[in-house]
C-alpha atoms as a PDB file:
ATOM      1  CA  UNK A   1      30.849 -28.212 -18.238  1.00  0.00           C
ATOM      2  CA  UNK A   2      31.927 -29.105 -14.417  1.00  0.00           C
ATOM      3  CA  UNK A   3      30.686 -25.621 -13.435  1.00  0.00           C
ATOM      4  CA  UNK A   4      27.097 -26.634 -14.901  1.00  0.00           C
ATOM      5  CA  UNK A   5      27.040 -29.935 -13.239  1.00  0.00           C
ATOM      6  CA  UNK A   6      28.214 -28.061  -9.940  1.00  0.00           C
ATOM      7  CA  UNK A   7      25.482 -25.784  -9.908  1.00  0.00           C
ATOM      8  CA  UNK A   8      23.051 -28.318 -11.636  1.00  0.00           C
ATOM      9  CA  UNK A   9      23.821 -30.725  -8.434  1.00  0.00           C
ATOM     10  CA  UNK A  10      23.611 -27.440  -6.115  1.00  0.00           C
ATOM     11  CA  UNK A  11      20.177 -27.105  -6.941  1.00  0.00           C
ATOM     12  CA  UNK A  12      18.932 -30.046  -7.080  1.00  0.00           C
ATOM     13  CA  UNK A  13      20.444 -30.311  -3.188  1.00  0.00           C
ATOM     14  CA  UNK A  14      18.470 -27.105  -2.438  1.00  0.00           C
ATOM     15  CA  UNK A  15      15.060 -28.439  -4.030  1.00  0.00           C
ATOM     16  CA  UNK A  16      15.533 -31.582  -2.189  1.00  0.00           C
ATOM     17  CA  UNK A  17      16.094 -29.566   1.465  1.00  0.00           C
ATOM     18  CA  UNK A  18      12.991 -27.997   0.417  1.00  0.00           C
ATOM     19  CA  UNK A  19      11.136 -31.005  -0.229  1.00  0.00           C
ATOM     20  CA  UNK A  20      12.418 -31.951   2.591  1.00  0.00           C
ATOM     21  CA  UNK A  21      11.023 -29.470   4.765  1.00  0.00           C
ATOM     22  CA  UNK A  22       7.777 -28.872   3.609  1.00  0.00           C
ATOM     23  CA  UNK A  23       7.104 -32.784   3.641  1.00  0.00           C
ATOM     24  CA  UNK A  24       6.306 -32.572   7.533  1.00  0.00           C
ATOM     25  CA  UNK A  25       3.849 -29.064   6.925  1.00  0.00           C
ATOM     26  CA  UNK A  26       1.613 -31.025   4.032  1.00  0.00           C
ATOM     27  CA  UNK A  27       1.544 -34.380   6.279  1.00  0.00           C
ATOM     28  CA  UNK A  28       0.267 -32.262   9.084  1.00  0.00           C
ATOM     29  CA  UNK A  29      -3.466 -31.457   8.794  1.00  0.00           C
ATOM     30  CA  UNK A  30      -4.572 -27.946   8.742  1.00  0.00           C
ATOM     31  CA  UNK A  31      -7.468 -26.803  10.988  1.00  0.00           C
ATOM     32  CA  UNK A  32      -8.894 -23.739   8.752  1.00  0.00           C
ATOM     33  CA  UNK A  33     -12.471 -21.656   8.812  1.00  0.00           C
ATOM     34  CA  UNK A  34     -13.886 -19.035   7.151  1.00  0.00           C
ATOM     35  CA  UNK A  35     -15.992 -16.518   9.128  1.00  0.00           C
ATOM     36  CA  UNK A  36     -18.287 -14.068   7.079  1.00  0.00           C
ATOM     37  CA  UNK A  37     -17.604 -10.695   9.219  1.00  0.00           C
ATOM     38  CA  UNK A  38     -20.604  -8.906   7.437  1.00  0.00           C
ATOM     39  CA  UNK A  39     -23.031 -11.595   8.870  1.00  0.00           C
ATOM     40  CA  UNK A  40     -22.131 -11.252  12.218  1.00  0.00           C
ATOM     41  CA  UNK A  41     -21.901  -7.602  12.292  1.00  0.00           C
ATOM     42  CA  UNK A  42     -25.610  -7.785  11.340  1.00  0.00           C
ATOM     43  CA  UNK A  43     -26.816 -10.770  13.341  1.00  0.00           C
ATOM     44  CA  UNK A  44     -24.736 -10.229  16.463  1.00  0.00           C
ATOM     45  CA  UNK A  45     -26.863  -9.561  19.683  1.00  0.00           C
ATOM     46  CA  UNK A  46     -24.270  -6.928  20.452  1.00  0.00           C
ATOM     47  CA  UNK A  47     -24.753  -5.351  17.234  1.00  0.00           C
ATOM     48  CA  UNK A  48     -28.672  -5.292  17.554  1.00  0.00           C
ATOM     49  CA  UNK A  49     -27.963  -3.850  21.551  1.00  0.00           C
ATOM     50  CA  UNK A  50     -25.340  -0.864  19.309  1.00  0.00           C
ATOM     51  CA  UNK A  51     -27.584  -0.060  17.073  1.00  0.00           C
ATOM     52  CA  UNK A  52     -31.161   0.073  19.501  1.00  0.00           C
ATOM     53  CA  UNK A  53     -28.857   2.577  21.935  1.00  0.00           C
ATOM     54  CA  UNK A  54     -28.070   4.349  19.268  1.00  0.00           C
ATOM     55  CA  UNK A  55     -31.647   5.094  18.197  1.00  0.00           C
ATOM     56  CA  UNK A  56     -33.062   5.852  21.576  1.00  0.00           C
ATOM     57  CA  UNK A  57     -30.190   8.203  21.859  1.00  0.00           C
ATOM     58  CA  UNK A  58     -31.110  10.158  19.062  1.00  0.00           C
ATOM     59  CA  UNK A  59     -34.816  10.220  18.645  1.00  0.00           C
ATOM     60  CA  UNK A  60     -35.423  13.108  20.799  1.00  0.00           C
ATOM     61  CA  UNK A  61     -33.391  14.944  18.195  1.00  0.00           C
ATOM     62  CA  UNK A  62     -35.244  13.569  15.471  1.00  0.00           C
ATOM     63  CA  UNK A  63     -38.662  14.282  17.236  1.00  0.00           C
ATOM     64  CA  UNK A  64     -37.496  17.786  17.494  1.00  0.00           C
ATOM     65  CA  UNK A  65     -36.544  17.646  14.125  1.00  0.00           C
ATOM     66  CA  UNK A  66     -40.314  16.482  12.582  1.00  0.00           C
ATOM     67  CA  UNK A  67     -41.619  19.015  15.240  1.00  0.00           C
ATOM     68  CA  UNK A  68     -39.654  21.927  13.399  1.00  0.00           C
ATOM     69  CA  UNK A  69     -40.678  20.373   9.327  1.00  0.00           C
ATOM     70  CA  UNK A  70     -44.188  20.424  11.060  1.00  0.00           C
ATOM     71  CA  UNK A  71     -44.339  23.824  12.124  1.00  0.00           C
ATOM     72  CA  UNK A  72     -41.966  24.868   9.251  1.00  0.00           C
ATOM     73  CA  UNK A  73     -44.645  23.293   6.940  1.00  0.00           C
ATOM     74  CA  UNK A  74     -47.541  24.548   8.748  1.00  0.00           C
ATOM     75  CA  UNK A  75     -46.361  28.390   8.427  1.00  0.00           C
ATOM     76  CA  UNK A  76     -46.284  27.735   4.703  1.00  0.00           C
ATOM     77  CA  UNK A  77     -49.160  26.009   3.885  1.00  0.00           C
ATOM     78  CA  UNK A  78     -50.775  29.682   5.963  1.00  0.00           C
ATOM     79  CA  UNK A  79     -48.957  31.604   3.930  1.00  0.00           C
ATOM     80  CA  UNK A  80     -49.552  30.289   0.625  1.00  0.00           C
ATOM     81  CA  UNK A  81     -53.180  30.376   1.678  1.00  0.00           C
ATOM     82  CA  UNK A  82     -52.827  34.159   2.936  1.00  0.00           C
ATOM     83  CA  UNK A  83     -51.111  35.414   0.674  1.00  0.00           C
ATOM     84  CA  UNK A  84     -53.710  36.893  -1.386  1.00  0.00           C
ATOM     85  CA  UNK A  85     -55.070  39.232   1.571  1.00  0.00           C
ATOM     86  CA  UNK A  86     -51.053  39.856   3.212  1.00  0.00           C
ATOM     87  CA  UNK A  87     -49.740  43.567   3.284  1.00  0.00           C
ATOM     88  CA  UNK A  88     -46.463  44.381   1.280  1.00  0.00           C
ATOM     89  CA  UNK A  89     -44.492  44.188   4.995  1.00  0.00           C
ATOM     90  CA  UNK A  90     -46.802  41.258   6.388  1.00  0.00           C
ATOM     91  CA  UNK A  91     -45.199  38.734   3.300  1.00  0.00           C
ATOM     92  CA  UNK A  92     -41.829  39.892   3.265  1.00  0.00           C
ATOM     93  CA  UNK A  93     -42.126  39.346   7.158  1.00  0.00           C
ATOM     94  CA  UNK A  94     -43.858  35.889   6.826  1.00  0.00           C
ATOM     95  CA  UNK A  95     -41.192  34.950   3.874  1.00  0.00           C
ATOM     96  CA  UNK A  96     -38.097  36.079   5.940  1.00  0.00           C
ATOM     97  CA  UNK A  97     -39.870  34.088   8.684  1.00  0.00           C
ATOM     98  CA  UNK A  98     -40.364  31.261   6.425  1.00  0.00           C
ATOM     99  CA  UNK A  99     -36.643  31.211   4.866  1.00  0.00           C
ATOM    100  CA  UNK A 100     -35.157  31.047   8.546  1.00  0.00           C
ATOM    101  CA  UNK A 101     -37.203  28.532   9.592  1.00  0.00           C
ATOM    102  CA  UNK A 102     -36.219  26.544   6.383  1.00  0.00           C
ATOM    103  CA  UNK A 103     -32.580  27.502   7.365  1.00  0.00           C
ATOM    104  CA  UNK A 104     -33.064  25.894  10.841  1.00  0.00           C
ATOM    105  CA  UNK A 105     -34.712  23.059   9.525  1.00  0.00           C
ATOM    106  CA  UNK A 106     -31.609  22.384   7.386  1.00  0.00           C
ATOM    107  CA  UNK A 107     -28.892  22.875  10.186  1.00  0.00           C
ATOM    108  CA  UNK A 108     -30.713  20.306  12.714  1.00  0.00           C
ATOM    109  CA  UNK A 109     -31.055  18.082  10.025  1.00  0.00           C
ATOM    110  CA  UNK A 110     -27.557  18.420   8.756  1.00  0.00           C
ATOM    111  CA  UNK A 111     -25.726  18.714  12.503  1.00  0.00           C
ATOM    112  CA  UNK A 112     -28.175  15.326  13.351  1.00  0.00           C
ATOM    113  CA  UNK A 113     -26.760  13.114  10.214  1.00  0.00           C
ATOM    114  CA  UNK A 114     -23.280  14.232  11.224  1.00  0.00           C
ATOM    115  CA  UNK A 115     -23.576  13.494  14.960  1.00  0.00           C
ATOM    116  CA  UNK A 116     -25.446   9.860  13.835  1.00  0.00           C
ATOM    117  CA  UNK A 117     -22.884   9.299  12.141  1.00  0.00           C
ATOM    118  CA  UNK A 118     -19.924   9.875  13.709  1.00  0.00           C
ATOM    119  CA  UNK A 119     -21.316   7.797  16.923  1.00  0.00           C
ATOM    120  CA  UNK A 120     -22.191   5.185  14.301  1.00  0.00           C
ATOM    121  CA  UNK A 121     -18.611   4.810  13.158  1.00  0.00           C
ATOM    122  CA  UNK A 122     -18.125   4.822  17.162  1.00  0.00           C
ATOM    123  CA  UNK A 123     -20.200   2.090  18.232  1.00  0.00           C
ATOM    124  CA  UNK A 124     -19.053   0.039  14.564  1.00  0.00           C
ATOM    125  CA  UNK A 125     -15.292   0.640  15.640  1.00  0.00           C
ATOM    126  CA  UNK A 126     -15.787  -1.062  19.146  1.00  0.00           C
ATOM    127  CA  UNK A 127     -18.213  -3.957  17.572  1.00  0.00           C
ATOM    128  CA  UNK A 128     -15.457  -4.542  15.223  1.00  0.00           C
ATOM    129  CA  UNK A 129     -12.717  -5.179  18.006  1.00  0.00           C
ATOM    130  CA  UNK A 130     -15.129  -6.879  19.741  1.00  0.00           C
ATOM    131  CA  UNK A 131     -16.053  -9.194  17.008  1.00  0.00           C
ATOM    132  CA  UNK A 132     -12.486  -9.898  16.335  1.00  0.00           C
ATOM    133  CA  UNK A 133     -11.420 -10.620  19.721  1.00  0.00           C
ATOM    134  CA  UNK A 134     -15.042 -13.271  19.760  1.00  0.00           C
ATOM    135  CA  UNK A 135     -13.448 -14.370  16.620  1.00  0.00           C
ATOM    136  CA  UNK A 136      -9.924 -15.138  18.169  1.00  0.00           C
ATOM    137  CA  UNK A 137     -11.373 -16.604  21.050  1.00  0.00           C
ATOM    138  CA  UNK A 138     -13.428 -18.734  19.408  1.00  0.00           C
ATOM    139  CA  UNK A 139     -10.667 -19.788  16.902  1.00  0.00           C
ATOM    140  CA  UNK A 140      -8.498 -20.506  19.372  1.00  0.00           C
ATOM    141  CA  UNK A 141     -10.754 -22.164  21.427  1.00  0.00           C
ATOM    142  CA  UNK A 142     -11.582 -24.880  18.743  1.00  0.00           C
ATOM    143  CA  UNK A 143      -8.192 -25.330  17.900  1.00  0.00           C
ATOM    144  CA  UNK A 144      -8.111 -23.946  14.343  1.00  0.00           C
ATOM    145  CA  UNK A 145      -4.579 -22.827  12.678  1.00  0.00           C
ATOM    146  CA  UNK A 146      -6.078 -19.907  10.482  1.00  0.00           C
ATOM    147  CA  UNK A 147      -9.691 -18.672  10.302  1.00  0.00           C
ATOM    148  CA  UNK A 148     -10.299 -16.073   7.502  1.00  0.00           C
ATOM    149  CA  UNK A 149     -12.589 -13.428   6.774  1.00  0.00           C
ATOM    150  CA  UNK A 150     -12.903 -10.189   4.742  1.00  0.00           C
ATOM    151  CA  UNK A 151     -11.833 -10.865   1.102  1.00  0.00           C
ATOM    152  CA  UNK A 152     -12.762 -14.693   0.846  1.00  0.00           C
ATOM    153  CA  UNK A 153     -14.685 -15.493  -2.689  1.00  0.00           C
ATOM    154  CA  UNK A 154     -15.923 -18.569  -2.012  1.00  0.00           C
ATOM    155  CA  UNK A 155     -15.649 -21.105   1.069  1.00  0.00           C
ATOM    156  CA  UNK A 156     -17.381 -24.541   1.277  1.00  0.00           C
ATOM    157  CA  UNK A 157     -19.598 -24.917   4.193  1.00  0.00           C
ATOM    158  CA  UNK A 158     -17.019 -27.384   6.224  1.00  0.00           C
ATOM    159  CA  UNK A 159     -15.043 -24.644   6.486  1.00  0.00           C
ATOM    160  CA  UNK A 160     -17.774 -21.417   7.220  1.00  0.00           C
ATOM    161  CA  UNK A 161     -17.362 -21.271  10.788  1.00  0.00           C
ATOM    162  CA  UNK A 162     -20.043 -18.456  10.598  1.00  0.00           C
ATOM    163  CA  UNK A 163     -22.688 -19.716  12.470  1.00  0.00           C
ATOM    164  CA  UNK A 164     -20.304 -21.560  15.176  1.00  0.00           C
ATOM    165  CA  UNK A 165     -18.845 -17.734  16.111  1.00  0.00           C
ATOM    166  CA  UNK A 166     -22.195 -15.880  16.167  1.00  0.00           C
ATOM    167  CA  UNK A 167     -23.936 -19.109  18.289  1.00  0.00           C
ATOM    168  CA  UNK A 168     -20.357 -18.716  20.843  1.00  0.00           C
ATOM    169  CA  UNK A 169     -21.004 -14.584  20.455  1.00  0.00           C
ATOM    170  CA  UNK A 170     -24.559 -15.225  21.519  1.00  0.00           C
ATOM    171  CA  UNK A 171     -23.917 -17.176  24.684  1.00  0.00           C
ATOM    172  CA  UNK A 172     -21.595 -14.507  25.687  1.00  0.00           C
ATOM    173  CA  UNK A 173     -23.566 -12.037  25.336  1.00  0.00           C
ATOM    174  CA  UNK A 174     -26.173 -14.209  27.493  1.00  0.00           C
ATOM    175  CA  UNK A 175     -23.562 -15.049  30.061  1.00  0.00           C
ATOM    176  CA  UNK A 176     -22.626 -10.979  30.370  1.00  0.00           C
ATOM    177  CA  UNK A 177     -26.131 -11.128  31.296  1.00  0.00           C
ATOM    178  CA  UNK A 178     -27.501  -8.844  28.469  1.00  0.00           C
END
C-alpha cells in the first residue's frame, strides 16, 4: 500500500512540474502563418522570369524541331501521292528516306523533352531555395514563431500569410531591379 501511495504522490509531483512548465508556453501567444508554396511557385515574378528564360532558350530547338515534322511530313504526303508511278528502287529509297527522317524526328524530340526537363528541375530547384529563403525572411521579419507550408489541410485566412510573402517577393524582385 505505501509503495502505491509513493508512486501515486510521485506522479502526481511530475504532472504538476509539467503543468507547471507548460503554463508559461500556453500564456504566451503564438505568432503562426500558413504559406501555400504551390501559389507562389506559380504567381512569383521570379517564377514567371524562370519559366520565360526557359522558353526562349529552347525554342530554337523546337523551331528546328516543327521544321524537321514539316519536311518529314512533306516527303510523305509526296510519296503517298507518287507512289503509284515510283520504280521498285525509287520507293524503297523514298521509304528508307522516310523511316530515317521519322527516326530523327523522334531523337530531337526525345533529346528536347529530356534537356527541358532536366533545366526545368534546374531552374524549380533554385526557385525553391529562393522561395524558402523569401519565406524565412519574411517570417522573420514579421515576427512570426512558425509559418507552415507543404502538407497543411486547411488554414483560416488570419493565418494564410500567402499573399503577404508573394506581395514582399514582388517588391524584391522590383528592388533587384527586374
Amino acid at each position: 500500500m505505501n509503495v502505491v501511495k509513493l508512486h501515486l504522490g510521485k506522479a502526481i509531483a511530475v504532472v504538476a512540474l509539467l503543468i507547471s512548465f507548460t503554463l508559461p508556453v500556453v500564456a504566451q501567444e503564438l505568432k503562426i502563418g500558413v504559406v501555400n508554396v504551390p501559389v507562389l511557385m506559380e504567381q512569383a515574378p521570379q517564377a514567371r522570369v524562370a519559366m520565360a528564360a526557359l522558353e526562349e532558350e529552347f525554342q530554337p530547338r523546337q523551331r528546328a524541331i516543327l521544321a524537321k515534322q514539316t519536311e518529314f511530313k512533306e516527303l510523305s504526303d509526296k510519296v503517298q501521292r507518287d507512289i503509284a508511278v515510283m520504280g521498285e528502287t525509287e520507293r524503297r529509297n523514298a521509304e528508307k528516306e522516310l523511316r530515317d527522317l521519322q527516326r530523327e524526328v523522334t531523337r530531337l524530340q526525345t533529346e528536347f523533352q529530356e534537356d527541358l526537363n532536366l533545366r526545368r528541375n534546374e531552374e524549380l530547384g533554385n526557385l525553391q531555395r529562393s522561395l524558402l529563403k523569401e519565406v524565412q525572411d519574411y517570417a522573420q521579419a514579421a515576427g512570426f514563431d512558425l509559418v507552415v507550408g507543404d502538407g497543411v489541410l486547411y488554414a483560416s485566412t488570419t493565418v494564410n500569410i500567402t499573399e503577404n510573402v508573394l506581395r514582399a517577393m514582388e517588391a524584391n524582385f522590383q528592388a533587384a531591379g527586374n
